[in-house]
C-alpha atoms as a PDB file:
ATOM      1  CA  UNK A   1       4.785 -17.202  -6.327  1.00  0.00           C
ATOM      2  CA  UNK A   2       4.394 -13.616  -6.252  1.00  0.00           C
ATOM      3  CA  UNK A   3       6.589 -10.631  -7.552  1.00  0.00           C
ATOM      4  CA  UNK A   4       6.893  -7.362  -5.985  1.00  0.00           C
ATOM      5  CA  UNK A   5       7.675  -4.429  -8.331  1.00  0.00           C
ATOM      6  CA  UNK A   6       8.868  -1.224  -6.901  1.00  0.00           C
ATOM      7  CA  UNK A   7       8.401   1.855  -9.553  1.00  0.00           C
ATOM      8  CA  UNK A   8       9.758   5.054  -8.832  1.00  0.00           C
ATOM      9  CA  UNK A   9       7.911   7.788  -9.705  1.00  0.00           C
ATOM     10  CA  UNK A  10       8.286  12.057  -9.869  1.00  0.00           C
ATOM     11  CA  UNK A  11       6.436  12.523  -6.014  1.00  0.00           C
ATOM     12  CA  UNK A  12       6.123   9.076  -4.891  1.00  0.00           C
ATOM     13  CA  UNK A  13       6.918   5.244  -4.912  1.00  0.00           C
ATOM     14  CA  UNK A  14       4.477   2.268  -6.128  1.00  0.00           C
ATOM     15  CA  UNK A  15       4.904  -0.869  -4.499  1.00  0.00           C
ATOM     16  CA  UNK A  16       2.851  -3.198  -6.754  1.00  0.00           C
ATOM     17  CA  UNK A  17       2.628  -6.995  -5.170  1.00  0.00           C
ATOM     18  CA  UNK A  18       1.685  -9.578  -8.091  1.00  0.00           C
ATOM     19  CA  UNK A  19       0.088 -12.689  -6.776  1.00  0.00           C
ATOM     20  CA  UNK A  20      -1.269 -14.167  -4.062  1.00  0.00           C
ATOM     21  CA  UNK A  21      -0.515 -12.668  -0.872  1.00  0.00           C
ATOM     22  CA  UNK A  22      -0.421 -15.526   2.221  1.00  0.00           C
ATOM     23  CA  UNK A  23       1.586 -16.896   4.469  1.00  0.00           C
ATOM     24  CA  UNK A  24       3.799 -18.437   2.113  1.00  0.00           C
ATOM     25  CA  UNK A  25       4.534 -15.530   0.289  1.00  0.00           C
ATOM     26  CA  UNK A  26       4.227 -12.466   2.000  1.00  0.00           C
ATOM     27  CA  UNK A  27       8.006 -12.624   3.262  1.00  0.00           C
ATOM     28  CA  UNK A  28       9.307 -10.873  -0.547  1.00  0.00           C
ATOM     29  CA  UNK A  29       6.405  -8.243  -0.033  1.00  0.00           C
ATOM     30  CA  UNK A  30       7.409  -7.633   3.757  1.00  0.00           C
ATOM     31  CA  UNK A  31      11.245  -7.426   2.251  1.00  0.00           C
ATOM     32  CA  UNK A  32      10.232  -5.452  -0.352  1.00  0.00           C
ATOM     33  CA  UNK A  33       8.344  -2.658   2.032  1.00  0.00           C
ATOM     34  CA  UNK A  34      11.517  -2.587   4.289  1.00  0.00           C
ATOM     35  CA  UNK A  35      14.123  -1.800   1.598  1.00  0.00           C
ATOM     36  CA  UNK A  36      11.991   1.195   0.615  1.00  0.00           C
ATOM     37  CA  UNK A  37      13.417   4.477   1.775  1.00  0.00           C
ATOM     38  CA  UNK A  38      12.465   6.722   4.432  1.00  0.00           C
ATOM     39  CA  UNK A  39       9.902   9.907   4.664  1.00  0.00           C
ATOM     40  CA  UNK A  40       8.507   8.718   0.890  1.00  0.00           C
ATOM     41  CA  UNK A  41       5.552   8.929  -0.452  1.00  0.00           C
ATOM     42  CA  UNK A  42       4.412   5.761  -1.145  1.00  0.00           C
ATOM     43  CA  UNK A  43       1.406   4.033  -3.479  1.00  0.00           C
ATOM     44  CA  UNK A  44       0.356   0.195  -2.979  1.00  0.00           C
ATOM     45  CA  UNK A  45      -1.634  -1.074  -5.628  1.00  0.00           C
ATOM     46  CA  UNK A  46      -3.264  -4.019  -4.716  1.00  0.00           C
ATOM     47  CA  UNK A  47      -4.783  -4.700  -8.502  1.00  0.00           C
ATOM     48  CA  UNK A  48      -2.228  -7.837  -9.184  1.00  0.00           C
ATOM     49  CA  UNK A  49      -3.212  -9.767  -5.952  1.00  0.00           C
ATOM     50  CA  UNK A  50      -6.660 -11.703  -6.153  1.00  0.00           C
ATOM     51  CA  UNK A  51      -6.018 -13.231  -2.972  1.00  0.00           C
ATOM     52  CA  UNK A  52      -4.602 -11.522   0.402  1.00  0.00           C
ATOM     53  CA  UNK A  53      -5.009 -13.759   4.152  1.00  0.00           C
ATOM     54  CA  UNK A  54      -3.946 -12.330   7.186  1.00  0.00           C
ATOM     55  CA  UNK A  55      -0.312 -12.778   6.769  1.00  0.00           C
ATOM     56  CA  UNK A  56      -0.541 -10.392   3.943  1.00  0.00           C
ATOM     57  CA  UNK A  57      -2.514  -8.112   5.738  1.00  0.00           C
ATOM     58  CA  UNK A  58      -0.224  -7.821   8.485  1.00  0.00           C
ATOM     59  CA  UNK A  59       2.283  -7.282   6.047  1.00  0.00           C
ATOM     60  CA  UNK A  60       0.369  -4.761   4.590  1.00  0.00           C
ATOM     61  CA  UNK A  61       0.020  -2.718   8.195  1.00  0.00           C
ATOM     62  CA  UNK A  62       3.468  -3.174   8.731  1.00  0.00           C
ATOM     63  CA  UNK A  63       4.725  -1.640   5.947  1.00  0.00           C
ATOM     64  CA  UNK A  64       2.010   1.543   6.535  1.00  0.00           C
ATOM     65  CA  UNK A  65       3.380   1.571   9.840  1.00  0.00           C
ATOM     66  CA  UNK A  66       7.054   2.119   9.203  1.00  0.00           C
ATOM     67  CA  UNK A  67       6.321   4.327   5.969  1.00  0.00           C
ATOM     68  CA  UNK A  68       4.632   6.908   8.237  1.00  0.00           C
ATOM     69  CA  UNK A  69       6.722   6.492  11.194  1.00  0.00           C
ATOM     70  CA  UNK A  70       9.111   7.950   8.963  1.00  0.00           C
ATOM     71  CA  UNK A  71       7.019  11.156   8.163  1.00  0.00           C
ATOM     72  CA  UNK A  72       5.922   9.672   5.164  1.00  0.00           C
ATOM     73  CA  UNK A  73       2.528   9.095   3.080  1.00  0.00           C
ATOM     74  CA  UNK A  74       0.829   5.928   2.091  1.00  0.00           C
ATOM     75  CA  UNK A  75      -2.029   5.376  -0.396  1.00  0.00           C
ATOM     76  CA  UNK A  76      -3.647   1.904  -1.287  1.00  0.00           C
ATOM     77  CA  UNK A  77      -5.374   1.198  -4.199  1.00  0.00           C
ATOM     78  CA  UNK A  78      -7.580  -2.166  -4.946  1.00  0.00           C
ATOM     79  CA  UNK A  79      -9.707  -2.705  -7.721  1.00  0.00           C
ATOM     80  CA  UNK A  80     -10.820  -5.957  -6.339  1.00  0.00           C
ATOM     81  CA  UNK A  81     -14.149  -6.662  -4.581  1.00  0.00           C
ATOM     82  CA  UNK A  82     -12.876  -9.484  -2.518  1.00  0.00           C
ATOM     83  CA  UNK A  83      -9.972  -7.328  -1.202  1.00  0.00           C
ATOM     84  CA  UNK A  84     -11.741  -4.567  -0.677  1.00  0.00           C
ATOM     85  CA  UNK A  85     -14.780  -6.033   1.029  1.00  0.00           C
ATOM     86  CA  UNK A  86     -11.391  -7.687   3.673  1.00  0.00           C
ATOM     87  CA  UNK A  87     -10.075  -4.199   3.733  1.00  0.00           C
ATOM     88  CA  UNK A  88     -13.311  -2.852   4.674  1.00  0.00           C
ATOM     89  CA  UNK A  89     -14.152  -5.458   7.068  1.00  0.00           C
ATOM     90  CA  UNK A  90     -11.148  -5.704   8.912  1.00  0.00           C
ATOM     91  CA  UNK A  91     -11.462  -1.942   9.541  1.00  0.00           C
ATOM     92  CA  UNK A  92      -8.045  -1.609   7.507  1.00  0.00           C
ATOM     93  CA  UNK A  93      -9.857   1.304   5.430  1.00  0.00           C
ATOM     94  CA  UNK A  94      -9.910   3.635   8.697  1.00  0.00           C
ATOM     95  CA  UNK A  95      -6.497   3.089   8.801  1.00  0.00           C
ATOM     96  CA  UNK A  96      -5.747   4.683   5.460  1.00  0.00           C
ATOM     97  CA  UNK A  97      -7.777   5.566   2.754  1.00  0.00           C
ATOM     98  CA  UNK A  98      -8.232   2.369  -0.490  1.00  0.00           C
ATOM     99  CA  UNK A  99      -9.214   3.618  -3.534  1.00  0.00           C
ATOM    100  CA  UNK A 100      -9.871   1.839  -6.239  1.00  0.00           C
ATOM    101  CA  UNK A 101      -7.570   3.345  -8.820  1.00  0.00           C
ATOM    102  CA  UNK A 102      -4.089   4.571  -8.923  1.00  0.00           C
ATOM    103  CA  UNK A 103      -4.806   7.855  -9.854  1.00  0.00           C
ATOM    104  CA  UNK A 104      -7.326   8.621  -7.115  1.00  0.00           C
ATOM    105  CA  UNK A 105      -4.554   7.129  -4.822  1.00  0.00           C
ATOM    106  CA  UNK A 106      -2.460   9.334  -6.224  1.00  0.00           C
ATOM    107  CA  UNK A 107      -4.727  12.220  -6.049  1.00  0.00           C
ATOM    108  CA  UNK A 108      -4.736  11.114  -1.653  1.00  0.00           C
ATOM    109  CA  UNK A 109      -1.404  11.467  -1.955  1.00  0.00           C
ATOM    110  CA  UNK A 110      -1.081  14.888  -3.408  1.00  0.00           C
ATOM    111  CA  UNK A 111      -3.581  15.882  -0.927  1.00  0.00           C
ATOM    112  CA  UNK A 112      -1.792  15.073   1.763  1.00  0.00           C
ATOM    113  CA  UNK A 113       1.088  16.809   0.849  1.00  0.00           C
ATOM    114  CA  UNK A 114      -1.070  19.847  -0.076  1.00  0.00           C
ATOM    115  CA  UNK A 115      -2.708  19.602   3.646  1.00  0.00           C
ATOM    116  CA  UNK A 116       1.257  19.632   5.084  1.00  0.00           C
ATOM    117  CA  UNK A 117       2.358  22.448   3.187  1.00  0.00           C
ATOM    118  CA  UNK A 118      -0.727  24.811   4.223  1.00  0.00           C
ATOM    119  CA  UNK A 119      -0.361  23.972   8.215  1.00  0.00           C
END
């Protein structure tokens, strides 16, 4: 089973999936992604999952995908070798930055905004 919790925050939003993230499960994380507002600011933090296939990775792009089609931000953070080595080798890491804590993804995210509000 895996619960999604969805934390507001001052600047931005953490979506934080617990569990494994698969086929079987990744419909509540794709539901949970969609329900979040537009143009946000928003942190994944990938800490609570020790297992993500490719269902959960799609779910994952997804999500990144309609988050910044909306103007907004995304930051992932993963503490976890095996999902970071899949992050990495997928080439999902070129498509946003993973950090490996929450407050270096939050630092990505106040950088971004910092780069947006000098141009």
């Amino acid at each position: 089973m895996l619960e999604v919790e969805i934390q507001n925050e001052d600047t931005y939003t953490v979506c934080r999936p617990k569990g494994e993230l698969d086929a079987y499960t990744v419909g509540s994380f794709r539901d949970a992604l969609a329900e979040l507002g537009e143009d946000i600011s928003l942190l994944i933090d990938l800490s609570d999952v020790p297992f993500m296939d490719s269902a959960g990775l799609g779910a994952l792009i997804g999500g990144i995908r309609k988050t910044r089609s909306t103007n907004g931000k995304v930051a992932v953070a993963c503490n976890r070798p095996a999902l970071t080595r899949l992050l990495h080798t997928t080439g999902f890491d070129r498509i946003v930055t993973v950090t490996e804590t929450v407050e270096e993804a939050v630092e990505n995210l106040d950088a971004d905004e910092s780069e947006e509000d000098s141009e």
